[in-house]
N, C-alpha and C. Protein backbone atom coordinates (compact mmCIF):
# COMPACT_ATOMS: atom_id res chain seq x y z
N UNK A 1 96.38 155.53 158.96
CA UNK A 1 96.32 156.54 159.99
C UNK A 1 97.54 156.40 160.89
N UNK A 2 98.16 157.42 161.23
CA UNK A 2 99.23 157.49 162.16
C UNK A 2 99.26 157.14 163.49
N UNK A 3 99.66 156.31 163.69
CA UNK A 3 99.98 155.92 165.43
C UNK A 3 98.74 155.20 165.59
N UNK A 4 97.50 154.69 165.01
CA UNK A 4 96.56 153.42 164.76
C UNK A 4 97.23 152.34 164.16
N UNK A 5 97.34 151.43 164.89
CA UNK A 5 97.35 149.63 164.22
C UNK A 5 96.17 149.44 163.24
N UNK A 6 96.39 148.89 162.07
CA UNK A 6 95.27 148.53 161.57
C UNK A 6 95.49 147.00 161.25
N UNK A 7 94.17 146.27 161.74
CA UNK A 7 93.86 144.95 161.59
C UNK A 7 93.80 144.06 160.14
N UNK A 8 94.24 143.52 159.95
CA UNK A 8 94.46 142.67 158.30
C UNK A 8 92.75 142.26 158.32
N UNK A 9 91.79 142.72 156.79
CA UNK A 9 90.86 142.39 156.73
C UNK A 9 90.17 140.71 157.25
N UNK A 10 91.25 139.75 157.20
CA UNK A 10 90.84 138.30 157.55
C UNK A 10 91.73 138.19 158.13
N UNK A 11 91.75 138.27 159.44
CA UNK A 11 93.23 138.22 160.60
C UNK A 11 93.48 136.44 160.81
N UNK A 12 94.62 136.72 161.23
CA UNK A 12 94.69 134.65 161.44
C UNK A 12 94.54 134.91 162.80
N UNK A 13 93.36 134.03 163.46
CA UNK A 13 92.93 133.85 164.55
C UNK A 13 93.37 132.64 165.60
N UNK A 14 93.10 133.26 166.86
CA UNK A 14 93.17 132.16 168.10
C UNK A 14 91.98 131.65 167.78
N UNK A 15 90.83 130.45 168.93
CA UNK A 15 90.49 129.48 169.20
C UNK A 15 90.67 129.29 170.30
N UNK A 16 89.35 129.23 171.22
CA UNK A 16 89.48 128.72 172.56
C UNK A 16 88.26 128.36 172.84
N UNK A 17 88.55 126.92 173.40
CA UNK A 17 86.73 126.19 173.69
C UNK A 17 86.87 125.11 174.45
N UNK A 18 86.64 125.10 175.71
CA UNK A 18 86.87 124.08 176.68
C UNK A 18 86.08 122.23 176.30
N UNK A 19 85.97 122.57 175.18
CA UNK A 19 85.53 121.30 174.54
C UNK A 19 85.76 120.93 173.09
N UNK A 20 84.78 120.65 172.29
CA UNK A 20 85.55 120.57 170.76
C UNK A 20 84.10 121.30 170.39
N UNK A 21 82.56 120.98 170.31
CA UNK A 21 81.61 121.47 169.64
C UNK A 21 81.81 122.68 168.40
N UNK A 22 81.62 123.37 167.98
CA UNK A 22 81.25 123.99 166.46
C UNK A 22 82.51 124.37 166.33
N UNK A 23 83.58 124.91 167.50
CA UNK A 23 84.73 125.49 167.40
C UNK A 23 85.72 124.49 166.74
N UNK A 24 85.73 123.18 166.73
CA UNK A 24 86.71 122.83 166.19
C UNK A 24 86.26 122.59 164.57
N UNK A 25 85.09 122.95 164.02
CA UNK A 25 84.86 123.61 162.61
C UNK A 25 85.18 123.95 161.80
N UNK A 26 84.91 125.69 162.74
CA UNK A 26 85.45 126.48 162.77
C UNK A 26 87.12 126.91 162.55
N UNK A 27 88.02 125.93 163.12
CA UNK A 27 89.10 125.57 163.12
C UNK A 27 89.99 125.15 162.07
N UNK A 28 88.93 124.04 161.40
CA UNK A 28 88.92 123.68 160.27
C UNK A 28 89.26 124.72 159.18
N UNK A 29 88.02 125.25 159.30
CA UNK A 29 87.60 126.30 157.86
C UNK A 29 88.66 127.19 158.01
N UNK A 30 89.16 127.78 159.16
CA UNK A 30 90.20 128.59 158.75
C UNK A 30 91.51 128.58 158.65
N UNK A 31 91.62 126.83 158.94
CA UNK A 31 93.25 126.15 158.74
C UNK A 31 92.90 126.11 157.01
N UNK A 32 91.97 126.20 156.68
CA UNK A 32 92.09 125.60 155.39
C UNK A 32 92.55 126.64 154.53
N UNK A 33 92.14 127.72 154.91
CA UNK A 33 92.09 129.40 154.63
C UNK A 33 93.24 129.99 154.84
N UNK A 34 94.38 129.22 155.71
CA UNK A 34 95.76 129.87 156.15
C UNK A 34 95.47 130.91 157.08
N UNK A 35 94.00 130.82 157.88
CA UNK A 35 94.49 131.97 159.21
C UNK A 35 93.59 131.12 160.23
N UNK A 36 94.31 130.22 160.68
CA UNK A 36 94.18 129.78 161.97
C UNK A 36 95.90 129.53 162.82
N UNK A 37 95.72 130.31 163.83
CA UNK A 37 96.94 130.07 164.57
C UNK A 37 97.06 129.48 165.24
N UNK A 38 95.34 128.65 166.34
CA UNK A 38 96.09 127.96 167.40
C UNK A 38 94.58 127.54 167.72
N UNK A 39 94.38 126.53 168.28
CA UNK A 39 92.94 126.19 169.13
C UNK A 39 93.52 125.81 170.15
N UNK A 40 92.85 126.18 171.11
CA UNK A 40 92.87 126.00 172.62
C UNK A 40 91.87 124.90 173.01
N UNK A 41 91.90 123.85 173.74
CA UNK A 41 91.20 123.19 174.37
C UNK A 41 90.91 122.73 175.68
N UNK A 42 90.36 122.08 176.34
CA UNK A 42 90.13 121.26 177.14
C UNK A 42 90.27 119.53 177.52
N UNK A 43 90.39 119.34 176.07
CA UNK A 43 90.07 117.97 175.71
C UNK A 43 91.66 117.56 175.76
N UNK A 44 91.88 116.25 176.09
CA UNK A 44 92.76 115.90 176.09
C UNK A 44 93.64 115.77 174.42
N UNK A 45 94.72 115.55 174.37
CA UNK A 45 95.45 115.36 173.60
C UNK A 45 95.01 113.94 172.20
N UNK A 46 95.16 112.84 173.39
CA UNK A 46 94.53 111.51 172.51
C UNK A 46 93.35 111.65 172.13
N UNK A 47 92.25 112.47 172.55
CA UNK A 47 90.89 112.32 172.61
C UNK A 47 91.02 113.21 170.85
N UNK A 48 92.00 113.83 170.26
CA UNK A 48 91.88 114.80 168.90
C UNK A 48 92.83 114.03 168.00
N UNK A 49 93.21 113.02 167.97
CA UNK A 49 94.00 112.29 166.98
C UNK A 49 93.18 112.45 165.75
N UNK A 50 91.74 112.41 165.57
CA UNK A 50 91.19 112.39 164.65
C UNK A 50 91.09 113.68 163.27
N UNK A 51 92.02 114.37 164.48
CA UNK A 51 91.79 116.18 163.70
C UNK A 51 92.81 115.76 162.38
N UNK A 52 92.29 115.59 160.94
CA UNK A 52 93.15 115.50 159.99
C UNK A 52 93.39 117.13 159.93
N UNK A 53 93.05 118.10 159.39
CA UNK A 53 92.74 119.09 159.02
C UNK A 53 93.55 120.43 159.82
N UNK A 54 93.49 120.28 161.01
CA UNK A 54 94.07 121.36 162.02
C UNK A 54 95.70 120.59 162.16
N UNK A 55 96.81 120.97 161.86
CA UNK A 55 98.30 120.34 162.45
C UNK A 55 98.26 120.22 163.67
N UNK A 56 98.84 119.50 164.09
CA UNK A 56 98.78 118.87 165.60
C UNK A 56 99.49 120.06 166.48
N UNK A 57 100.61 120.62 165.74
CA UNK A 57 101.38 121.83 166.08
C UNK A 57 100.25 123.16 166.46
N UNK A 58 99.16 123.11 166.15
CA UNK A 58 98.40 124.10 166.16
C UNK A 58 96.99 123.88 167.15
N UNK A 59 97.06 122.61 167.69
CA UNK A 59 96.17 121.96 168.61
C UNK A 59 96.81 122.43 170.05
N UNK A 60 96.06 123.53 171.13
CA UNK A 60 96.92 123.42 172.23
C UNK A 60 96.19 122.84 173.25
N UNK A 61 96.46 121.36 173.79
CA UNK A 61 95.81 120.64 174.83
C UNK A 61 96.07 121.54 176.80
N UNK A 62 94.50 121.80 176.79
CA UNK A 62 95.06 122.08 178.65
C UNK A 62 94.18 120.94 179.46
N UNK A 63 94.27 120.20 179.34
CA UNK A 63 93.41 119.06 180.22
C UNK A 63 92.95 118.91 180.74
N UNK A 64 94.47 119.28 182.43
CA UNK A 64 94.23 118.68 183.22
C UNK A 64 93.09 118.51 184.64
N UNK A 65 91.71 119.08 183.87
CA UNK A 65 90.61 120.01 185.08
C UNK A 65 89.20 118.87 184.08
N UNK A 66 89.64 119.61 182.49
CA UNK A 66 88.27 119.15 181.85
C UNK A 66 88.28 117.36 181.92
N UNK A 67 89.58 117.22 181.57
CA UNK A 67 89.63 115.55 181.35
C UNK A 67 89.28 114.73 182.52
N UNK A 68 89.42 114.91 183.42
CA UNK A 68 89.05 114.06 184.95
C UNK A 68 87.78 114.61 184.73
N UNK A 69 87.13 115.72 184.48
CA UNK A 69 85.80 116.12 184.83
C UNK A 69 85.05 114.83 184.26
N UNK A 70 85.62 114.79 182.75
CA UNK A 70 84.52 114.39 181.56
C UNK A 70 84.54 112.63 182.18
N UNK A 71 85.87 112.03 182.52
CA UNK A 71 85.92 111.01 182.83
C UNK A 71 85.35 110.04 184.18
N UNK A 72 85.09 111.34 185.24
CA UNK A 72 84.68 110.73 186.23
C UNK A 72 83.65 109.51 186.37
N UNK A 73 82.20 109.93 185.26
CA UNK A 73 81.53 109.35 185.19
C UNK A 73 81.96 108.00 184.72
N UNK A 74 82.35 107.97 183.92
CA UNK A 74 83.07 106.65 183.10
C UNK A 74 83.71 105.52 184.58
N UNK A 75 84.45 106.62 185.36
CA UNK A 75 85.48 106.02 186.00
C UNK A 75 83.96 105.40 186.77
N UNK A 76 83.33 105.74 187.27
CA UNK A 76 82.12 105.32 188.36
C UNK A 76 82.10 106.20 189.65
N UNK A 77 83.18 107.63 189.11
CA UNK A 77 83.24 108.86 190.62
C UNK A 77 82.09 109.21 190.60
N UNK A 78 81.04 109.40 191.55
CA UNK A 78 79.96 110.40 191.72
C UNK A 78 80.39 111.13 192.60
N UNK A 79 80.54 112.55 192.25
CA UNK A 79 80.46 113.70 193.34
C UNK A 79 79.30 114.73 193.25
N UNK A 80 79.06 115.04 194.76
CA UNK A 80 77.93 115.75 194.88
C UNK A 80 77.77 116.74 193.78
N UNK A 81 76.67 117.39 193.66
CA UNK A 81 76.26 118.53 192.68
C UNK A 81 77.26 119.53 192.72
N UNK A 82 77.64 120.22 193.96
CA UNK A 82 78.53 121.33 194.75
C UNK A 82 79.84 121.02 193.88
N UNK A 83 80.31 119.58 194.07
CA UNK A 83 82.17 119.61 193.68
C UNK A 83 81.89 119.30 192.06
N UNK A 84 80.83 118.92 192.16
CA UNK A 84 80.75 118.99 190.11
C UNK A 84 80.63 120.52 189.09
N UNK A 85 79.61 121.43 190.34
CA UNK A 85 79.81 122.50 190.02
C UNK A 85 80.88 122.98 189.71
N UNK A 86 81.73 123.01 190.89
CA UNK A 86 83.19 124.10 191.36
C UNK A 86 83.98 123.60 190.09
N UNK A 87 84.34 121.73 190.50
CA UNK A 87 85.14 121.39 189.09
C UNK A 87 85.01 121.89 187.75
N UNK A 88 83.71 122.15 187.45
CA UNK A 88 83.62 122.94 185.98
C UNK A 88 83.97 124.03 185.79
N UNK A 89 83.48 124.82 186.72
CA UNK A 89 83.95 126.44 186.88
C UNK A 89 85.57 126.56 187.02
N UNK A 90 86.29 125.94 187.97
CA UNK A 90 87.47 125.66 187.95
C UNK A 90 88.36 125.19 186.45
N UNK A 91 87.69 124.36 185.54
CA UNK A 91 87.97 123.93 184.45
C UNK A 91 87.99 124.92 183.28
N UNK A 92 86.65 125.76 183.54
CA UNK A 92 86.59 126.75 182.58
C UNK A 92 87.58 128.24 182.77
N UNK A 93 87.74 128.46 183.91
CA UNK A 93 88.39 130.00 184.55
C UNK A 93 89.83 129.15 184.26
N UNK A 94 90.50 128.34 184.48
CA UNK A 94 92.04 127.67 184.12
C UNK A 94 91.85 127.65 182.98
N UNK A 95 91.56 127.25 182.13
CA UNK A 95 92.11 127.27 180.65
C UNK A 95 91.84 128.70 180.23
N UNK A 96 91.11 129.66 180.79
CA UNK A 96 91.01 131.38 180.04
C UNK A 96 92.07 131.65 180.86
N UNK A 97 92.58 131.49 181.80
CA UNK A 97 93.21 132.12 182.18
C UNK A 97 95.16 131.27 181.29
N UNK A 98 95.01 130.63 181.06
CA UNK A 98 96.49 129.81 179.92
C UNK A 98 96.75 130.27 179.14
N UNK A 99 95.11 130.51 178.37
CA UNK A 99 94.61 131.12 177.12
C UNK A 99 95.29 132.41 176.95
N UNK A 100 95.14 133.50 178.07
CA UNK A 100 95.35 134.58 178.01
C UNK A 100 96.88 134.86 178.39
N UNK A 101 97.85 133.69 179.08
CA UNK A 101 99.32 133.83 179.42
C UNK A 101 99.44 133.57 178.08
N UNK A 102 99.30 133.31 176.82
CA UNK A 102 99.49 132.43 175.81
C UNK A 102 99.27 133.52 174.71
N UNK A 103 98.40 134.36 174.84
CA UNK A 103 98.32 135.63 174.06
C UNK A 103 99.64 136.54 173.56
N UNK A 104 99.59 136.84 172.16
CA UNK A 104 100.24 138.14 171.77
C UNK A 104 99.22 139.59 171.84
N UNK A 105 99.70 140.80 171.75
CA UNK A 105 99.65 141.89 171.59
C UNK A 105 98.85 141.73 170.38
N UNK A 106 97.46 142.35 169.76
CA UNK A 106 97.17 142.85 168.52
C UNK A 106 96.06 141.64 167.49
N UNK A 107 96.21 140.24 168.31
CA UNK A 107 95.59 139.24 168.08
C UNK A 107 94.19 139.26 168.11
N UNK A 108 93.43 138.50 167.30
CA UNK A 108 92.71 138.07 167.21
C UNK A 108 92.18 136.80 167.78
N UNK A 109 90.75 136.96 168.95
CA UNK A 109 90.62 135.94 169.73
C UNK A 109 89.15 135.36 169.45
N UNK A 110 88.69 134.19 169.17
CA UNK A 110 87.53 133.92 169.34
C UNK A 110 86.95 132.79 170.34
N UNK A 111 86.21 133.13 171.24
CA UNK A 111 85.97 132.36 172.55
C UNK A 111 84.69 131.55 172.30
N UNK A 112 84.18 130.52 173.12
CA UNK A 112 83.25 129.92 173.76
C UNK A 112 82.82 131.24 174.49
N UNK A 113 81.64 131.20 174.83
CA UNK A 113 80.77 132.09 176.05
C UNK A 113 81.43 131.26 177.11
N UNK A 114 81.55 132.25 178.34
CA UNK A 114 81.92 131.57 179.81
C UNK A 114 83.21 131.23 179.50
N UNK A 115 84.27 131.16 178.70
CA UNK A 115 85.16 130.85 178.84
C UNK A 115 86.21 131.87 177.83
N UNK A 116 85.99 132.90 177.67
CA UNK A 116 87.07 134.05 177.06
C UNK A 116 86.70 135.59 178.19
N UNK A 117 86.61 135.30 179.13
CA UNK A 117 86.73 136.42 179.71
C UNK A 117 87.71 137.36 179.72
N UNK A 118 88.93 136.47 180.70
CA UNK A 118 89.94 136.96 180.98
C UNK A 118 90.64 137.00 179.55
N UNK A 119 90.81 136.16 178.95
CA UNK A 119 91.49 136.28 177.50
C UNK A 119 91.09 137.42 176.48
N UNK A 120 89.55 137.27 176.46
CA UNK A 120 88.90 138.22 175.54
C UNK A 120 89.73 139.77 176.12
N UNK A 121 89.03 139.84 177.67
CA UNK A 121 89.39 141.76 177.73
C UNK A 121 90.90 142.05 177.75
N UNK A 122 91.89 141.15 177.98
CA UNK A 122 92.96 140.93 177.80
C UNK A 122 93.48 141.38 176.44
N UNK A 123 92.86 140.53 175.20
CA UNK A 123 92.91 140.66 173.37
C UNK A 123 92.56 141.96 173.73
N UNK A 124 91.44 142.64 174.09
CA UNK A 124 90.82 144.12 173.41
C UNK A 124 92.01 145.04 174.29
N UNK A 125 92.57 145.10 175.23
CA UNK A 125 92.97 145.69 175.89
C UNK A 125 94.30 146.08 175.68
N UNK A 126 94.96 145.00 174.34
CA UNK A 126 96.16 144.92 174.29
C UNK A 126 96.21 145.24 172.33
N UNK A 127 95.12 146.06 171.93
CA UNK A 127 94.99 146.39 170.51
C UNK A 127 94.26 145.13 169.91
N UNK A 128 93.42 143.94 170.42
CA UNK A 128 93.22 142.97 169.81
C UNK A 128 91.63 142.91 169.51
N UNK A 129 91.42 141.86 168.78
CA UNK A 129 89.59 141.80 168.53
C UNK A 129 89.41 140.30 169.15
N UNK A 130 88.29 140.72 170.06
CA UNK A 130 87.61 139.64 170.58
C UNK A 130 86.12 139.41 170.19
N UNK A 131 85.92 138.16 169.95
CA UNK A 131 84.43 137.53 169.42
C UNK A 131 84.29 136.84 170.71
N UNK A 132 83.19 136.86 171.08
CA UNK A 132 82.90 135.97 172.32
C UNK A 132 81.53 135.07 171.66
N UNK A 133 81.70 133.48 171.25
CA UNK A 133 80.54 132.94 170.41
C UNK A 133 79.56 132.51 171.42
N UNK A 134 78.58 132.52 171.41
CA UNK A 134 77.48 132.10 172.32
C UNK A 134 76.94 131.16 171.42
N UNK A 135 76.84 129.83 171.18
CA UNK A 135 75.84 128.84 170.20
C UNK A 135 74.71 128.83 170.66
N UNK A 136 74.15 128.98 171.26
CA UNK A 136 72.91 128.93 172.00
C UNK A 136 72.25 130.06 172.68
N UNK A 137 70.94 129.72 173.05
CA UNK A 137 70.30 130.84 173.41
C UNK A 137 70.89 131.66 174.36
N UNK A 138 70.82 132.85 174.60
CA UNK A 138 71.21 133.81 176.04
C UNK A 138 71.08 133.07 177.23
N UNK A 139 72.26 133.16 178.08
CA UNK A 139 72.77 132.14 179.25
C UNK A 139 71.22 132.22 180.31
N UNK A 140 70.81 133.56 180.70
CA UNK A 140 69.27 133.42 181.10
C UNK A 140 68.28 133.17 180.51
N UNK A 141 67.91 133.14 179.41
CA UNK A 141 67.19 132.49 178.74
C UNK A 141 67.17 130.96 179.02
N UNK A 142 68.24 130.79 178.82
CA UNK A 142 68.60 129.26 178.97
C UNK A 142 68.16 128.48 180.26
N UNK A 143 68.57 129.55 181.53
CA UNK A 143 68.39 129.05 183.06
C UNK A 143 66.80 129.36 183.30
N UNK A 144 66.05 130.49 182.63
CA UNK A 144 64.62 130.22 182.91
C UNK A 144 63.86 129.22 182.09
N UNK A 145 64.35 128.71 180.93
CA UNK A 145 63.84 127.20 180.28
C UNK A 145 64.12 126.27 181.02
N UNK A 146 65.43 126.30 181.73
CA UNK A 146 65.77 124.74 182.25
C UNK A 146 65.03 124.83 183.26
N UNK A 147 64.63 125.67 183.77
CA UNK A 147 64.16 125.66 185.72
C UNK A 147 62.17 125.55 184.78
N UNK A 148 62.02 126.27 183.97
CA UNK A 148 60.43 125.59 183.98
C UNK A 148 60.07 124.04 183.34
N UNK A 149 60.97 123.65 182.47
CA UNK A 149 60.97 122.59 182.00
C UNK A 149 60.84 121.37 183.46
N UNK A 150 62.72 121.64 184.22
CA UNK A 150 62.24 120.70 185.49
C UNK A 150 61.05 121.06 186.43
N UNK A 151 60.66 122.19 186.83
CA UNK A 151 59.80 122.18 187.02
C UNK A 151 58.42 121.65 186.85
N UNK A 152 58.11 121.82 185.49
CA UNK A 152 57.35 120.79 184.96
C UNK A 152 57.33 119.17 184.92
N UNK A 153 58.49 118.55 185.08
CA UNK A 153 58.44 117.58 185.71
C UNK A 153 58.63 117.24 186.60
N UNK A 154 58.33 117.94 187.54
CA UNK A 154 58.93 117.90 188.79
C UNK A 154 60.08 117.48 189.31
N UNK A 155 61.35 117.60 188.40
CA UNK A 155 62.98 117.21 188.92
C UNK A 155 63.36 118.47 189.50
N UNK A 156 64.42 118.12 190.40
CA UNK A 156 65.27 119.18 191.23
C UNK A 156 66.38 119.89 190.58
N UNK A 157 65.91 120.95 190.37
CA UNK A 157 67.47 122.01 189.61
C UNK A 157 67.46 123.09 189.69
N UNK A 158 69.37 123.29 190.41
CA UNK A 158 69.97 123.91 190.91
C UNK A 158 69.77 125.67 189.95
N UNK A 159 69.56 125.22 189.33
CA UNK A 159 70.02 126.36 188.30
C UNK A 159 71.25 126.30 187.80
N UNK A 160 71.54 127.33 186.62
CA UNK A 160 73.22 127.80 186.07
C UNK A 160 73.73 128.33 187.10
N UNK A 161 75.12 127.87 187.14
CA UNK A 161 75.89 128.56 188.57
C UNK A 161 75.71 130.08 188.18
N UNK A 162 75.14 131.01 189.30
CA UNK A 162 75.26 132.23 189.28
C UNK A 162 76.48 133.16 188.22
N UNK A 163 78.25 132.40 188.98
CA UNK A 163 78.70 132.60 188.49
C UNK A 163 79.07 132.89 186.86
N UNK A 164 78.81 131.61 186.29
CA UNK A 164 78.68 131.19 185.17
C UNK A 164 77.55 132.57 184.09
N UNK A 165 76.59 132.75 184.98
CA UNK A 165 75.89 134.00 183.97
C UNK A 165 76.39 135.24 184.02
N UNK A 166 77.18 135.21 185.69
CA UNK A 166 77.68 136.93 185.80
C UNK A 166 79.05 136.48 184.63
N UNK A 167 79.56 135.62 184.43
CA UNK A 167 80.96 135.55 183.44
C UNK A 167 80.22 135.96 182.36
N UNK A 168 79.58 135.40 181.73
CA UNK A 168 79.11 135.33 180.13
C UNK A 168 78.62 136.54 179.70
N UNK A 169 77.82 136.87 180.99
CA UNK A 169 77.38 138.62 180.80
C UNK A 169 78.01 139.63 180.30
């Protein structure tokens, strides 16, 4: 069709997941396939030495938010609920937002939930296809299990940051 882009039936795809879970797989299966272009992470650099499969050239480390997060505990930081919140949210909105300086025109993007916002409408906006993966149940679904469960035992919880469901939404 004239003056339509048309998309290659198995496009070589981005990768973006503020952690490693199913996405770096995923990553796998389609380095193996010749259409993986890039995974995005969170995780530090040393923490993926183990990736035989994905080229290191194709691993893009953003750190510097998730890695202090994940480590605090280790280190013996306790911070209140509030700055553990923000830090995550902060962790997740910085790397979509790298994600998306990091974008071409016409690409193919596949996200974590909560963390391809800005990237995702960015991909669709610019001729591209965005998957936004959710592994788990619907983000409210999720926050009315966790709140009856503690409930049921009577522990204290905050809920999913508001934020966090209006993103994923």
């Amino acid at each position: 069709m004239a003056g339509r882009s048309v998309q290659p039936e198995h496009p070589v795809i981005s990768l973006s997941c503020i952690g490693r879970f199913h996405h770096f797989h995923l990553a796998h299966q389609r380095e193996k396939r010749g259409l993986l272009k890039e995974v995005w992470t969170g995780y530090p650099r040393f923490k993926l030495t183990s990736e035989e499969v994905i080229p290191p050239d194709k691993i893009r480390s953003f750190p510097w938010l998730q890695t202090p997060f994940m480590a605090r505990g280790r280190l013996g930081f306790r911070m209140p609920a509030a700055v553990d919140r923000e830090w995550q949210w902060l962790a997740h909105t910085t790397l979509d937002t790298r994600v998306r300086r990091s974008l071409a025109p016409g690409g193919t993007l596949i996200a974590l939930s909560g963390g391809g916002l800005r990237s995702g409408t960015w991909t669709k906006q610019n001729g591209g296809r965005y998957f936004c993966d959710r592994g788990s149940s619907h983000i409210r679904f999720q926050d009315q299990i966790l709140r009856e469960e503690y409930a049921r035992r009577k522990l204290p919880f905050a809920g999913i940051d508001s934020r966090v469901i209006a993103r994923e939404e």
